[in-house]
N, C-alpha and C. Protein backbone atom coordinates (compact mmCIF):
# COMPACT_ATOMS: atom_id res chain seq x y z
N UNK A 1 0.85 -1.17 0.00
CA UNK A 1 0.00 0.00 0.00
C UNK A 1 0.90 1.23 0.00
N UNK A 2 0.62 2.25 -0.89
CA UNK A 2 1.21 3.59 -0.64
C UNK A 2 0.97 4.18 0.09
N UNK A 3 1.83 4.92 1.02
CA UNK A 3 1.09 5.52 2.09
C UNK A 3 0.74 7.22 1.34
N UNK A 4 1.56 7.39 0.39
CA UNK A 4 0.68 8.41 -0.29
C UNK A 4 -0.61 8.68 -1.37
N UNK A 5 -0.34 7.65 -1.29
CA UNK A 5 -2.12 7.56 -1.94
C UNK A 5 -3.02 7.19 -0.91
N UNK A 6 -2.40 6.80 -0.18
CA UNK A 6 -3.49 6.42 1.34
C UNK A 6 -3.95 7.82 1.92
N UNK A 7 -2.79 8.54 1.90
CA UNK A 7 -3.11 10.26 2.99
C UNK A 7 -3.87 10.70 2.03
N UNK A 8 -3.64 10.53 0.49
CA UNK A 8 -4.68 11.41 -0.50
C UNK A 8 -6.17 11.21 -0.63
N UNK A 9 -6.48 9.84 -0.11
CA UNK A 9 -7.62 9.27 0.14
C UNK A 9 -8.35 9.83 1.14
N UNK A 10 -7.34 9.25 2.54
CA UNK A 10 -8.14 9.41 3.89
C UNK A 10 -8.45 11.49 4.23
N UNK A 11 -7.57 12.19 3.76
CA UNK A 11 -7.83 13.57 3.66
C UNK A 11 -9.05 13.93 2.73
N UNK A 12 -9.10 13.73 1.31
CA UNK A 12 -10.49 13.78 0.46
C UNK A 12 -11.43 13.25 1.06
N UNK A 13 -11.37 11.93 2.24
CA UNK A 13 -12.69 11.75 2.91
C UNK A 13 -12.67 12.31 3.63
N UNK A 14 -12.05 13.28 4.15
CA UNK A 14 -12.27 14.71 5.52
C UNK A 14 -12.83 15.23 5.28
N UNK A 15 -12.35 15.86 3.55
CA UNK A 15 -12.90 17.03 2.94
C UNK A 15 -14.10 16.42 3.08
N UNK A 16 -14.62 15.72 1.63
CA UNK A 16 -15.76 15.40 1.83
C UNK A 16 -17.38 14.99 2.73
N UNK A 17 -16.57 14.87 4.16
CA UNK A 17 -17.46 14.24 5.16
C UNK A 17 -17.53 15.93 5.60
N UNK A 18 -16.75 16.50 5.53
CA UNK A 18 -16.59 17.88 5.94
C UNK A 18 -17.61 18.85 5.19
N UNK A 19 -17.57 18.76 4.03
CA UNK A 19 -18.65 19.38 2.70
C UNK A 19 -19.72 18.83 2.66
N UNK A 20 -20.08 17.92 3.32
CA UNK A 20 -21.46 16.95 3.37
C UNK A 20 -21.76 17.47 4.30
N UNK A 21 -21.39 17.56 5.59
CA UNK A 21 -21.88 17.74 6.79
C UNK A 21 -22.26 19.49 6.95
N UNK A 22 -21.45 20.02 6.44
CA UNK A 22 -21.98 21.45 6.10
C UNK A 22 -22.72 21.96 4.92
N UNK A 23 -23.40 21.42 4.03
CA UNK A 23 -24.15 21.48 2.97
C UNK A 23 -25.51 20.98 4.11
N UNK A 24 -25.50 19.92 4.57
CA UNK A 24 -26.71 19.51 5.18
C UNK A 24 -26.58 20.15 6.41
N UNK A 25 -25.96 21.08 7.18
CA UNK A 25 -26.11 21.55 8.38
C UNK A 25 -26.31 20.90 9.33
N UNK A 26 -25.86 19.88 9.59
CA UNK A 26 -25.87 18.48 10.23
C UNK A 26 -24.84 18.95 11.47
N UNK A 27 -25.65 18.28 12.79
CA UNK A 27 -24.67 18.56 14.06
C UNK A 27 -24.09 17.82 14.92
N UNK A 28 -22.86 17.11 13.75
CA UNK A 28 -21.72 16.40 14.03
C UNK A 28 -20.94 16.90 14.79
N UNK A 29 -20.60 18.27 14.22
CA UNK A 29 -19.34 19.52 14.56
C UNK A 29 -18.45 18.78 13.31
N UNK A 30 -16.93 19.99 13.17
CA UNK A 30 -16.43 19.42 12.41
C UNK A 30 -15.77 18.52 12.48
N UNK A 31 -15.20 17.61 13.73
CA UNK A 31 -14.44 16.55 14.23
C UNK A 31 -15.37 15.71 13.55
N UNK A 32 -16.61 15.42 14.28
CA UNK A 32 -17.17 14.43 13.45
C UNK A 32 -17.55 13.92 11.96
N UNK A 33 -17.30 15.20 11.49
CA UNK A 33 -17.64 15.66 10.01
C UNK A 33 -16.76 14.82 9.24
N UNK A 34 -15.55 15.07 10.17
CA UNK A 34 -14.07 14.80 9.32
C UNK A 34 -13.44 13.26 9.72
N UNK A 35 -13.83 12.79 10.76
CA UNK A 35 -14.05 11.18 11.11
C UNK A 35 -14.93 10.58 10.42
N UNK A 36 -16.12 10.83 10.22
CA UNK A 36 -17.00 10.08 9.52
C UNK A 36 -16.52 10.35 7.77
N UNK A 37 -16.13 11.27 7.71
CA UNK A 37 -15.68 11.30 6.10
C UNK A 37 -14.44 10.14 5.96
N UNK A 38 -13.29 10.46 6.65
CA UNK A 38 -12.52 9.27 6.43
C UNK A 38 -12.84 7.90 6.48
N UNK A 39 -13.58 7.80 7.68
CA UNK A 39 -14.27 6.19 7.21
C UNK A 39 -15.15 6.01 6.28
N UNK A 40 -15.56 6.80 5.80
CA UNK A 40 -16.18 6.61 4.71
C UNK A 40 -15.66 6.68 3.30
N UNK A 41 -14.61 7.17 3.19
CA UNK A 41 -13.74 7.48 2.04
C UNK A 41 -13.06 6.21 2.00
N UNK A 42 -12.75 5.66 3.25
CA UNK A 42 -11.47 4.39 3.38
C UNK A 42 -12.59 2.84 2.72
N UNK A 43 -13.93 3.39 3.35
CA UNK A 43 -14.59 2.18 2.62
C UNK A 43 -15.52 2.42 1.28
N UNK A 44 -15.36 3.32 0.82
CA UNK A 44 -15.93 3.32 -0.22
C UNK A 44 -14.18 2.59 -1.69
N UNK A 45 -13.65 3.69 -0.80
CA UNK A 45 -12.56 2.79 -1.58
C UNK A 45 -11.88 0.99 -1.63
N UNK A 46 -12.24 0.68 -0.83
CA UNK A 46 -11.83 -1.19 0.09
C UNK A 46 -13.20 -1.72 -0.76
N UNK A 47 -14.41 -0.93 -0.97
CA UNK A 47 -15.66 -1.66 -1.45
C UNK A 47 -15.81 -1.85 -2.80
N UNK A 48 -15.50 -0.52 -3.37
CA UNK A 48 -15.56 -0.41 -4.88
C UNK A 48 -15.52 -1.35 -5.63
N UNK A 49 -13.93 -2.00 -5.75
CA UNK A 49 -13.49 -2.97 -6.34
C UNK A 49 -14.53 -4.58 -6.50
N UNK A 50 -15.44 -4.50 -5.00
CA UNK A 50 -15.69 -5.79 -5.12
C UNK A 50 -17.43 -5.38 -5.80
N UNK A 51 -18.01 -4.09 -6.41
CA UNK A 51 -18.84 -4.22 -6.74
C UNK A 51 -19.06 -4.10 -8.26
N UNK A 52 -20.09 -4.96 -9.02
CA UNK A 52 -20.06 -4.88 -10.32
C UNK A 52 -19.83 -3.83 -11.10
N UNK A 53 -19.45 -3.46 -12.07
CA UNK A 53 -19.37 -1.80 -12.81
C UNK A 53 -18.32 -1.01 -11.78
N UNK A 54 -18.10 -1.35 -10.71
CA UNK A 54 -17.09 0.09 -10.30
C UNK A 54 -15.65 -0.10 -10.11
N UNK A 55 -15.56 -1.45 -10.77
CA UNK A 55 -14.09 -2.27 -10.67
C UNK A 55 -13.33 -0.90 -11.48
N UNK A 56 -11.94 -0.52 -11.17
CA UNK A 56 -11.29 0.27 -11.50
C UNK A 56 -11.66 1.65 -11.39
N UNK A 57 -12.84 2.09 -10.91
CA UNK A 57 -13.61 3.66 -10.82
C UNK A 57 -12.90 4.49 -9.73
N UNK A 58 -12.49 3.50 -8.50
CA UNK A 58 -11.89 4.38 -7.29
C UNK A 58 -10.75 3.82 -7.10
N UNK A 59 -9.97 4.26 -6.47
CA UNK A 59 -8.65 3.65 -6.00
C UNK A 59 -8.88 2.70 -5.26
N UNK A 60 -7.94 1.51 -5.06
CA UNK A 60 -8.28 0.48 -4.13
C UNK A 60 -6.78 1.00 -3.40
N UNK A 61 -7.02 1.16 -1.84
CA UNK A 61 -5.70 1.54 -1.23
C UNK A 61 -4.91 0.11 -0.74
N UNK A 62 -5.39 -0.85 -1.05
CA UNK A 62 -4.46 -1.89 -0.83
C UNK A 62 -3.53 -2.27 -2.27
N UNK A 63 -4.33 -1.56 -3.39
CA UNK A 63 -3.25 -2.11 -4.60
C UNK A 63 -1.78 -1.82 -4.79
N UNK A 64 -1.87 -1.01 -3.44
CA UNK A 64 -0.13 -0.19 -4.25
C UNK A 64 0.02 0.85 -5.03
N UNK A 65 -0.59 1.83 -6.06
CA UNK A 65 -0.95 2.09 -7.25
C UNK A 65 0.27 3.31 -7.18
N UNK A 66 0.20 3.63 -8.03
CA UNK A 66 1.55 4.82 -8.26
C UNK A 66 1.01 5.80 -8.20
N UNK A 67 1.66 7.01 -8.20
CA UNK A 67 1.23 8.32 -7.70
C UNK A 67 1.16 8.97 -9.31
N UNK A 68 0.66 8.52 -10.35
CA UNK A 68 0.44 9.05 -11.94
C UNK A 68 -0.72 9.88 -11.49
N UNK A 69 -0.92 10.73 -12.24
CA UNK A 69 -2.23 11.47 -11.99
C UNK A 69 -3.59 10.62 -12.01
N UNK A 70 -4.27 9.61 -12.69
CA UNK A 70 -5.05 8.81 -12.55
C UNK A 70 -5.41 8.19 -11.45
N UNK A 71 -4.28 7.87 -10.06
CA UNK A 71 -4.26 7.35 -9.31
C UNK A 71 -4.55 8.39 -8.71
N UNK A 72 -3.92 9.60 -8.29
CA UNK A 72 -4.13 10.70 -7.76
C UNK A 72 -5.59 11.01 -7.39
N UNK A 73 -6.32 11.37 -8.97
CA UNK A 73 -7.59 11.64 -9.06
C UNK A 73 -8.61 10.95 -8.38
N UNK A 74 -8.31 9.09 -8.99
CA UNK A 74 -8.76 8.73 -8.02
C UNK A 74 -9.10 8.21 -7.05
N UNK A 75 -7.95 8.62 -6.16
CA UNK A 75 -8.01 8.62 -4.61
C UNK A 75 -8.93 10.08 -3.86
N UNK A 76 -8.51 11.03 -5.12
CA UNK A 76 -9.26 12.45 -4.26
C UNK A 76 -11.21 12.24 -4.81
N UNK A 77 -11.14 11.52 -5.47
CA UNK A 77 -13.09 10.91 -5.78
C UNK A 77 -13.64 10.24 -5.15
N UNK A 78 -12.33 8.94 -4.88
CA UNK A 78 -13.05 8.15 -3.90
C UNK A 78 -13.39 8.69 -2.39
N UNK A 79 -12.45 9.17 -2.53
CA UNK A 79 -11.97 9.60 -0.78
C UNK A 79 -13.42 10.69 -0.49
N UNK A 80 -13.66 11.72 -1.42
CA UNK A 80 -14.54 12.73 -1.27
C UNK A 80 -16.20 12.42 -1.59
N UNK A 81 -15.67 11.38 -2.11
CA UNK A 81 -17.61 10.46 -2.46
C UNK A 81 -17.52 10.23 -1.75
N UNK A 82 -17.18 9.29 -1.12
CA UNK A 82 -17.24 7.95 0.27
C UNK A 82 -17.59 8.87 1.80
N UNK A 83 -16.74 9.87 1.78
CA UNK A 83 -16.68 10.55 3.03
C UNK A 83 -18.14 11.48 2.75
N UNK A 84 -18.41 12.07 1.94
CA UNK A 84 -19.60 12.68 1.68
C UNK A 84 -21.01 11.88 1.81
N UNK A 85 -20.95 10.58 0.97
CA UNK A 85 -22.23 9.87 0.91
C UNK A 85 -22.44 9.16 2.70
N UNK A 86 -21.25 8.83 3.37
CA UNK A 86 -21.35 8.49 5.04
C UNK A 86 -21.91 9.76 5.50
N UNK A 87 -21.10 10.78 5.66
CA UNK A 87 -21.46 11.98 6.69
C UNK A 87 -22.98 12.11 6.00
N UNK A 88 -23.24 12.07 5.09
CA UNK A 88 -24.80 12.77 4.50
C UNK A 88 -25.78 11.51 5.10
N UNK A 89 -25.34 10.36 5.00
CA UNK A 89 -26.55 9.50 6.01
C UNK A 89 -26.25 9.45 7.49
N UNK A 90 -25.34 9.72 8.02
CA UNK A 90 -25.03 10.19 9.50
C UNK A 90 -25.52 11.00 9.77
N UNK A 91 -25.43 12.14 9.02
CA UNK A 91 -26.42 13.22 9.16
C UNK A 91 -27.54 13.36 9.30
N UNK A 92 -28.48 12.41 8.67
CA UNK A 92 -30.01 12.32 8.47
C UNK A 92 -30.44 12.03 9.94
N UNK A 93 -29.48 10.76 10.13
CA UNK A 93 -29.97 9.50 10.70
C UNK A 93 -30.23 10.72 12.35
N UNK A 94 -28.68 11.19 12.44
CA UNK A 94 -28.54 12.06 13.57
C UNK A 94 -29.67 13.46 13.61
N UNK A 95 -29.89 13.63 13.00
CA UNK A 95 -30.64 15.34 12.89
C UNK A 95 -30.03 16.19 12.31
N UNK A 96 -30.46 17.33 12.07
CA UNK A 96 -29.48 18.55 11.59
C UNK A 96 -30.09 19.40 12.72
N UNK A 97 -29.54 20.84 12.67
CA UNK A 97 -29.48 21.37 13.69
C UNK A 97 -31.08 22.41 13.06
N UNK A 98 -31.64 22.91 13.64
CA UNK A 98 -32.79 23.32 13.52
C UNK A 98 -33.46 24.58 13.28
């Protein structure tokens, strides 16, 4: 595993859990915003691979992959989908603020 394609991942799911959680005004705070984005970025990427049609779409962070721009990209898609689509049902599930 690269650990730089790993930080490019697990950070885009910050962002993203971060941009989800403040688009929906959701009252995580931003700690939670940015925890729930990384786990969500880390498994949207670990999942991808094993679902039909999205084989090759996100980075898989166990492949190793090189730091070419393709890999780059997407680690910062996966990472920012994954962390976005978690925090946005965390969000629901939890409330938003009122």
């Amino acid at each position: 595993m690269d650990p730089v394609t790993l930080i490019i991942g697990l950070l885009s799911g910050a962002g993203g859990g971060i941009g989800a959680g403040k688009l929906m005004n959701s009252n995580m705070g931003t700690l939670g915003r940015a925890v729930t984005g990384i786990v969500g970025g880390g498994g949207l990427a670990a999942l991808a691979p094993m679902i039909p049609g999205l084989e090759g779409v996100f980075a898989d962070p166990t492949a190793g992959a090189s730091l070419d721009p393709m890999s780059i990209i997407s680690g910062v898609v996966s990472g920012g989908v994954g962390g976005g689509i978690l925090t946005a049902i965390l969000g629901k599930v939890m409330g938003n603020k009122g």
